[in-house]
Protein backbone atom coordinates (compact mmCIF):
# COMPACT_ATOMS: atom_id res chain seq x y z
CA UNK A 1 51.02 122.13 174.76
CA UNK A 2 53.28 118.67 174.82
CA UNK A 3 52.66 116.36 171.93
CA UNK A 4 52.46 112.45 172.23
CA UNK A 5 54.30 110.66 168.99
CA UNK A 6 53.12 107.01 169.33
CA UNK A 7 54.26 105.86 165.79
CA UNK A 8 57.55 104.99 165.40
CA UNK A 9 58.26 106.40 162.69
CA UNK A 10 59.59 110.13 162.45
CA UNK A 11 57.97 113.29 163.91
CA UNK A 12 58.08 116.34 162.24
CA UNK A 13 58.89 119.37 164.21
CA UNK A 14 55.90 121.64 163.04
CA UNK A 15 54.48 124.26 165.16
CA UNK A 16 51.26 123.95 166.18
CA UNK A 17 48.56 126.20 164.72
CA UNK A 18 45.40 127.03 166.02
CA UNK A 19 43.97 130.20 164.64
CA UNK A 20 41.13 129.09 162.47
CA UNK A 21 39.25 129.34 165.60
CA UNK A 22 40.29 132.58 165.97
CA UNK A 23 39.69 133.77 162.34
CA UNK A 24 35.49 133.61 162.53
CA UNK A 25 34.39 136.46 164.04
CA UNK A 26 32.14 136.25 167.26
CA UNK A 27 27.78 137.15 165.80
CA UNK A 28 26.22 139.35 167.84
CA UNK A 29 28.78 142.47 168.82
CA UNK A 30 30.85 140.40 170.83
CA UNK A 31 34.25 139.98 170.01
CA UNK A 32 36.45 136.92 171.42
CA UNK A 33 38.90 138.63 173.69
CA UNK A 34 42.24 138.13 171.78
CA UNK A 35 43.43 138.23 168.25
CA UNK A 36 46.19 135.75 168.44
CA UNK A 37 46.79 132.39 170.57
CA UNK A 38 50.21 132.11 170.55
CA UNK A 39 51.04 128.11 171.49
CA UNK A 40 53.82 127.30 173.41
CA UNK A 41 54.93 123.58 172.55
CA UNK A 42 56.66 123.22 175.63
CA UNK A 43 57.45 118.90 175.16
CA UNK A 44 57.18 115.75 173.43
CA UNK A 45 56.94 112.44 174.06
CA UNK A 46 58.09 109.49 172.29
CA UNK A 47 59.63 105.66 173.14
CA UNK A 48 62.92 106.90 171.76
CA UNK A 49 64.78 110.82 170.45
CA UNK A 50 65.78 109.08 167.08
CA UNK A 51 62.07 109.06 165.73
CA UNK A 52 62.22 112.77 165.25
CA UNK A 53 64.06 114.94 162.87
CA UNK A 54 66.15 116.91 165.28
CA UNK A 55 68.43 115.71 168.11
CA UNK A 56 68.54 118.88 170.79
CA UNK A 57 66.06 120.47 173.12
CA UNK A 58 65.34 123.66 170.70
CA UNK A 59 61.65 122.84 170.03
CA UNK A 60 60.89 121.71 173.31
CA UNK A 61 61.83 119.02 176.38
CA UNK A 62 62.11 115.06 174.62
CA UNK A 63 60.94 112.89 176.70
CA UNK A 64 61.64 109.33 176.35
CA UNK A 65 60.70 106.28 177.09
CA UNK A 66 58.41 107.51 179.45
CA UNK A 67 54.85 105.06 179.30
CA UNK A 68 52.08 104.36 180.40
CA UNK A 69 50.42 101.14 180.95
CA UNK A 70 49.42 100.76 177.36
CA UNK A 71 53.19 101.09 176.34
CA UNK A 72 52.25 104.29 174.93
CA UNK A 73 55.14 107.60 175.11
CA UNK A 74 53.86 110.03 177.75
CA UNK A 75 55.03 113.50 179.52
CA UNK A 76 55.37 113.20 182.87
CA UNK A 77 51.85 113.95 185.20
CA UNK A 78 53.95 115.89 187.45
CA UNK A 79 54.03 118.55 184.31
CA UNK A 80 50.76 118.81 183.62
CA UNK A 81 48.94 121.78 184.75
CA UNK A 82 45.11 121.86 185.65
CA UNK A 83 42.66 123.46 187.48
CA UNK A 84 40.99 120.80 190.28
CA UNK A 85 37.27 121.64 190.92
CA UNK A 86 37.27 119.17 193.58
CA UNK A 87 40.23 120.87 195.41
CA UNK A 88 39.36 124.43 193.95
CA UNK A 89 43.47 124.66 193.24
CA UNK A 90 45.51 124.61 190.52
CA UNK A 91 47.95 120.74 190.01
CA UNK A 92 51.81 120.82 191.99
CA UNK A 93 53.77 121.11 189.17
CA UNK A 94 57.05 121.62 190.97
CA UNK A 95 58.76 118.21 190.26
CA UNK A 96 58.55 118.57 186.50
CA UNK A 97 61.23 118.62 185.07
CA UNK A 98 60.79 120.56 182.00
CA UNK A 99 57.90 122.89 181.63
CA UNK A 100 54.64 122.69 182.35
CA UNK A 101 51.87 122.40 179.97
CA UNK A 102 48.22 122.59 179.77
CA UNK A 103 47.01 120.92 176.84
CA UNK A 104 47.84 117.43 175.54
CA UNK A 105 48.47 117.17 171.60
CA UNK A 106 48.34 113.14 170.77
CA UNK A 107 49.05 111.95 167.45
CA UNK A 108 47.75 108.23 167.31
CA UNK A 109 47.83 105.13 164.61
CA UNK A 110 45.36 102.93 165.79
CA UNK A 111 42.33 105.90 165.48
CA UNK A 112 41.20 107.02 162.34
CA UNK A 113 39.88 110.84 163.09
CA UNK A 114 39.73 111.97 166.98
CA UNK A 115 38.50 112.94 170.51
CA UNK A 116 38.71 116.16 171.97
CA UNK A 117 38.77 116.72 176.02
CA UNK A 118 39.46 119.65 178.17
CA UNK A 119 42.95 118.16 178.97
CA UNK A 120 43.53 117.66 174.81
CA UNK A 121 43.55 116.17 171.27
CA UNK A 122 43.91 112.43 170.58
CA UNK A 123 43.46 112.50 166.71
CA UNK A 124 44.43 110.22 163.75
CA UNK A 125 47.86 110.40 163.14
CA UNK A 126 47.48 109.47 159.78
CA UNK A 127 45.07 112.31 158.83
CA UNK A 128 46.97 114.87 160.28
CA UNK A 129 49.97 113.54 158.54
CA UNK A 130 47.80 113.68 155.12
CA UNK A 131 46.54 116.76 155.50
CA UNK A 132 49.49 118.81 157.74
CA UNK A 133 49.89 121.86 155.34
CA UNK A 134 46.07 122.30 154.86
CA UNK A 135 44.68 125.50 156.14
CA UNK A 136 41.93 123.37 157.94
CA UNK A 137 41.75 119.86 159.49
CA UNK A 138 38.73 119.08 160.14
CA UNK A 139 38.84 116.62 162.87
CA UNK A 140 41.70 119.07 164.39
CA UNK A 141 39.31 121.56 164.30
CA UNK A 142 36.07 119.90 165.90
CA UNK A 143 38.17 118.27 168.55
CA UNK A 144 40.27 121.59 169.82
CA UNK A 145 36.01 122.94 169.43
CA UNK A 146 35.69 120.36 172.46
CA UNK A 147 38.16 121.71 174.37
CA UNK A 148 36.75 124.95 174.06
CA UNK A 149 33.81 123.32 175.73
CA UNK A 150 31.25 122.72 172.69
CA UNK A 151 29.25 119.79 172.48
CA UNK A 152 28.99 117.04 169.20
CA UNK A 153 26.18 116.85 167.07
CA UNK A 154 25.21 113.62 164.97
CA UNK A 155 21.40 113.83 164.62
CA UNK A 156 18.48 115.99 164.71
CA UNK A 157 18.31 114.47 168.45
CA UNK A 158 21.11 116.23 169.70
CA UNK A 159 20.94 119.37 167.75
CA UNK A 160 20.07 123.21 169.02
CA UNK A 161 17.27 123.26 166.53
CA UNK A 162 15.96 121.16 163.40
CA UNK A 163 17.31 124.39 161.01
CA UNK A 164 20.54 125.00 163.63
CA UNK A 165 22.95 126.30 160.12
CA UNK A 166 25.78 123.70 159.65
CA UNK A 167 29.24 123.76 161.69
CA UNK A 168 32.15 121.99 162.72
CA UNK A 169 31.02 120.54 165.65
CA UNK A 170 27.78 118.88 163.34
CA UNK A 171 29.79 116.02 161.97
CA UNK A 172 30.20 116.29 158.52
CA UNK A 173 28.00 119.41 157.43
CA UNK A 174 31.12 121.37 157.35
CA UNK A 175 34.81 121.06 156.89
CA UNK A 176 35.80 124.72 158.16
CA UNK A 177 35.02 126.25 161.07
CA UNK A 178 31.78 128.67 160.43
CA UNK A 179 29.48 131.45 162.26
CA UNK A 180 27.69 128.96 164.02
CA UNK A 181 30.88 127.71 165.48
CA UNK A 182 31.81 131.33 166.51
CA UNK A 183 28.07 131.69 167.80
CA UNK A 184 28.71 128.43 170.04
CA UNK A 185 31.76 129.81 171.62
CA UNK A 186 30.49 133.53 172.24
CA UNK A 187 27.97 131.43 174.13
CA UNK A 188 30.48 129.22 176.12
CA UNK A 189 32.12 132.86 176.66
CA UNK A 190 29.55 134.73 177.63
CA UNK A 191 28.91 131.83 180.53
CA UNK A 192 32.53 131.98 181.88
CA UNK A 193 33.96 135.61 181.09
CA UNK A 194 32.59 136.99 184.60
CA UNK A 195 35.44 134.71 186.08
CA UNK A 196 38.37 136.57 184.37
CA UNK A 197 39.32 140.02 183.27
CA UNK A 198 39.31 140.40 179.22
């Protein structure tokens, strides 16, 4: 994971938690495959070193005043690592200068709650800010659900069922991530584990 710190104000150097996904078990007899994620903040990004609260490497690569066209602090592309379906190969990753990283963690002002892609986070940096030392945030949580590959729901028109039980994902019916979540992923799992070896 790198992390994008657009304010300019200081960045704390918190580690990066995502557990709570891991913490509701899987319905159904079938277990997610691992009982920690460990996440490796391998970099951040910001328009200068003095908005954070250390000054070395320790936590991670610092890199500054690298941005893109909207002025806004990035890691370099050469570091990010991704799988290309058009190509069917992994990115080149061997001009970064730091460490590669999969997933893109960016903390923004100008959004109030989030999106969530298969390449990241962009959530409100305000929010997570407010909320850091809660045990869940909930736009955290339904936009790393995204990257896990589950889908938004706002109405009855884009829901599983008219009684599908509240979740994450369901905007606003719950706060926490729930069974429904877990059912949701078991089912994203179930369509991709034949392409690895749990």
């Amino acid at each position: 994971v790198h992390s994008q710190w657009s304010d300019t104000s200081s960045c704390p150097g918190e580690p990066f938690d995502v557990s709570f996904w891991l913490k509701e078990d899987i319905p159904y007899g079938f277990s997610w495959p691992f009982k920690e994620l460990k996440v490796n903040m391998v970099g951040f990004a910001a328009k200068t070193k003095s908005q954070f609260e250390w000054t070395d490497e320790s936590l991670g690569k610092i890199y500054e005043g690298n941005l893109d066209s909207d002025g806004v602090p990035q890691c370099p592309d050469e570091c990010h690592r991704y799988y290309s379906n058009v190509n069917n190969q992994w990115s080149d990753t061997s001009s970064c200068p730091g460490e590669p990283f999969d997933v893109s963690f960016w903390l923004k002002e100008d959004i109030p709650y989030g999106f969530g892609y298969d390449w990241g986070q962009e959530v409100s940096l305000n929010d997570t800010m407010k909320n850091l030392y809660n045990e869940n945030i909930l736009f955290i949580g339904h936009e790393i659900g995204h990257g896990f590959g589950l889908p938004d729901f706002y109405g009855l028109e884009t829901k599983p069922s008219e009684d599908f039980p509240n979740s994450v994902m369901m905007a606003y019916s719950s706060t926490t991530i729930t069974p429904s979540d877990g059912w949701m992923l078991r089912r994203v799992l179930d369509q991709v584990r034949g392409r690895y070896n749990f």
